[in-house]
C-alpha atoms as a PDB file:
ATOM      1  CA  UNK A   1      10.671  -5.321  -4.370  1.00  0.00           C
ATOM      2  CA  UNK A   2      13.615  -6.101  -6.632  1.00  0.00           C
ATOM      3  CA  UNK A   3      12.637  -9.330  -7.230  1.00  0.00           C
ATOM      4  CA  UNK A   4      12.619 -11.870 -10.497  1.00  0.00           C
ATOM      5  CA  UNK A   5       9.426 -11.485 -12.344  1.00  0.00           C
ATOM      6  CA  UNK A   6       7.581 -14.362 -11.025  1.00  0.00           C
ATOM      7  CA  UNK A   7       9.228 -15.033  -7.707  1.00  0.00           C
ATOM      8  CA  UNK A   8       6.828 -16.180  -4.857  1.00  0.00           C
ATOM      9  CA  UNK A   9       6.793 -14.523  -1.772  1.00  0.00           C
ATOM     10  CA  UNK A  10       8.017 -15.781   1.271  1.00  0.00           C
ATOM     11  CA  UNK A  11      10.248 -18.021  -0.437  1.00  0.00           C
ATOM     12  CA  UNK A  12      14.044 -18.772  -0.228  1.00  0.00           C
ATOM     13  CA  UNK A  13      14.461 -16.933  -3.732  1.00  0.00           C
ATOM     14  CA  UNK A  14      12.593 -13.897  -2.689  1.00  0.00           C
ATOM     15  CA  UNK A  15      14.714 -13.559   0.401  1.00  0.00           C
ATOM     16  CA  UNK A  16      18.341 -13.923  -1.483  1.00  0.00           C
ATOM     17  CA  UNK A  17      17.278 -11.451  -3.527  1.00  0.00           C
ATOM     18  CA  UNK A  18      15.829  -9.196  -0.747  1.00  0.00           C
ATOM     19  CA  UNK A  19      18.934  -9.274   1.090  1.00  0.00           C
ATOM     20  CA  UNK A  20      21.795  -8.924  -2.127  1.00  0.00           C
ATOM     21  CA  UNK A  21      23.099  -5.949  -2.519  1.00  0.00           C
ATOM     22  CA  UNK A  22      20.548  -5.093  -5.691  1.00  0.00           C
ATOM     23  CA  UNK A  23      17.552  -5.776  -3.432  1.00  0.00           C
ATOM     24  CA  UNK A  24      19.002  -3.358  -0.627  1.00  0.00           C
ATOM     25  CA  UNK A  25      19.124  -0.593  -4.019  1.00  0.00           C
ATOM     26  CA  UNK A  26      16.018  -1.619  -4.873  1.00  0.00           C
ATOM     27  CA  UNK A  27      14.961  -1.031  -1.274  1.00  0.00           C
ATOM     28  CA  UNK A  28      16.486   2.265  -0.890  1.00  0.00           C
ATOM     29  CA  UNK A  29      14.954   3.639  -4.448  1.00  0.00           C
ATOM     30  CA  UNK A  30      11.609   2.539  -3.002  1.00  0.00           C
ATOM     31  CA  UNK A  31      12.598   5.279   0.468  1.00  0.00           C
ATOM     32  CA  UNK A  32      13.604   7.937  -2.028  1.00  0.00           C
ATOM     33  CA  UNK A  33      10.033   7.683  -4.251  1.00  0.00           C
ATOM     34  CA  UNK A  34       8.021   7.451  -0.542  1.00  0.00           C
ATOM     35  CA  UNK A  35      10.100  10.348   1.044  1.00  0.00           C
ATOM     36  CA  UNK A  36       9.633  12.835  -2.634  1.00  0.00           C
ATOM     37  CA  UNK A  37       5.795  11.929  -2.576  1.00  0.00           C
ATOM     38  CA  UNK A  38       5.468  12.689   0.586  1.00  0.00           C
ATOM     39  CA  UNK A  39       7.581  16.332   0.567  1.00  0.00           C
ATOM     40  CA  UNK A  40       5.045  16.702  -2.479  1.00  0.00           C
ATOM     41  CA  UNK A  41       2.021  16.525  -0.272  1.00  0.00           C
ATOM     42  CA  UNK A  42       3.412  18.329   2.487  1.00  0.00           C
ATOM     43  CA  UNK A  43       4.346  21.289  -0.192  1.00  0.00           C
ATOM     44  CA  UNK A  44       1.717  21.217  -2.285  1.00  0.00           C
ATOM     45  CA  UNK A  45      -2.105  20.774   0.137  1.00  0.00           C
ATOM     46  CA  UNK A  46      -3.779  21.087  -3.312  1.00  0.00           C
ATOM     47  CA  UNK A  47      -2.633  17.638  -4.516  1.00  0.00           C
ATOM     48  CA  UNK A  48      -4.620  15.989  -1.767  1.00  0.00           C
ATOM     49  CA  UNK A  49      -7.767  17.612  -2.223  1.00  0.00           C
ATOM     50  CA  UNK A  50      -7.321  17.147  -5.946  1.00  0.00           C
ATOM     51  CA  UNK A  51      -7.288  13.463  -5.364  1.00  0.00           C
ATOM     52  CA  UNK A  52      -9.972  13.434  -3.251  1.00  0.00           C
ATOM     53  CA  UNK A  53     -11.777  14.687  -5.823  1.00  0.00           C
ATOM     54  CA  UNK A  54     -10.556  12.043  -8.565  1.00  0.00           C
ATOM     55  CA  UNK A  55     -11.572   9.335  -5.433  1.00  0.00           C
ATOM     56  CA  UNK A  56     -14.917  10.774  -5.404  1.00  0.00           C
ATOM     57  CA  UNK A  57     -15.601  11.213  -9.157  1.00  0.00           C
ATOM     58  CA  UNK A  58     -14.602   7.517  -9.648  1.00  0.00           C
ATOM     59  CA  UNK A  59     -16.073   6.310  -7.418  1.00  0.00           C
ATOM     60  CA  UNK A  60     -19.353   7.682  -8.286  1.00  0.00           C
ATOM     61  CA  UNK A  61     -22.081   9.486  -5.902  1.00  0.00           C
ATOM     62  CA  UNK A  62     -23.682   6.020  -5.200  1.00  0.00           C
ATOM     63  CA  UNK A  63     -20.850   4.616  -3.919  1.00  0.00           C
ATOM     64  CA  UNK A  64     -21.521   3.219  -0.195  1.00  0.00           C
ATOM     65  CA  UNK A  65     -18.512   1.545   1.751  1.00  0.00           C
ATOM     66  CA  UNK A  66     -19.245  -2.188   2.346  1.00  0.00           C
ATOM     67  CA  UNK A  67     -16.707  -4.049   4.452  1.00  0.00           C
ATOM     68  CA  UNK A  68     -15.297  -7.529   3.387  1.00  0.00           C
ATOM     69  CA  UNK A  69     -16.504  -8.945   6.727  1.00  0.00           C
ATOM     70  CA  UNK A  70     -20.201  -8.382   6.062  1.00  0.00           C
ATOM     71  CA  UNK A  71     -22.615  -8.344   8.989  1.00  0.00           C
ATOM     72  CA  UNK A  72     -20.834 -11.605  10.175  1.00  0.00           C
ATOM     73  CA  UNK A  73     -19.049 -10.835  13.527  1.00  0.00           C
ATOM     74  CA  UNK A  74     -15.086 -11.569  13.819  1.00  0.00           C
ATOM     75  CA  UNK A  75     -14.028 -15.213  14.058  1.00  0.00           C
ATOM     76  CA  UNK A  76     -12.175 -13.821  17.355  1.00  0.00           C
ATOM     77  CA  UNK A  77     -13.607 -11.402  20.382  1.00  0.00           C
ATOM     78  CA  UNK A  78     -11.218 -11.019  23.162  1.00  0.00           C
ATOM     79  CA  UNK A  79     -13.594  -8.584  24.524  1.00  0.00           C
ATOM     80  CA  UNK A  80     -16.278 -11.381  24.902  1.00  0.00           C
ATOM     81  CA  UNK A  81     -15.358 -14.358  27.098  1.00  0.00           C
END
């Protein structure tokens, strides 16, 4: 985002500066930095596992996956009427 420092989302300042002609740079940069990274992975397979591998080690060999939700089901089931 090429925002102020500070600016709240969602708000009328955020937006003017989303839409000027610096936010629509800032915007573009952003495409550039997604588009190398990505040509990076595609070229170079090693990069992925080598993160996979910094995932793992930080995580630690104890780590188990816990969702936010709990063991409380959803607040909504369309599937259940």
């Amino acid at each position: 985002m090429s925002w102020i420092p500070g600016t709240a989302a969602h708000s009328w300042q955020a937006v003017a500066a989303s839409g000027s002609s610096l936010g629509i740079q800032g915007a573009y940069v952003a495409a550039e930095v997604i588009a190398a990274t990505t040509a990076d992975l595609l070229l170079n397979p090693g990069l992925i596992q080598t993160a996979q591998q910094e995932m793992q080690k930080a995580r630690g060999e104890t780590f188990i996956y816990k969702p936010l939700l709990g063991t409380r089901e959803p607040d909504l089931n369309y599937y259940n009427k």
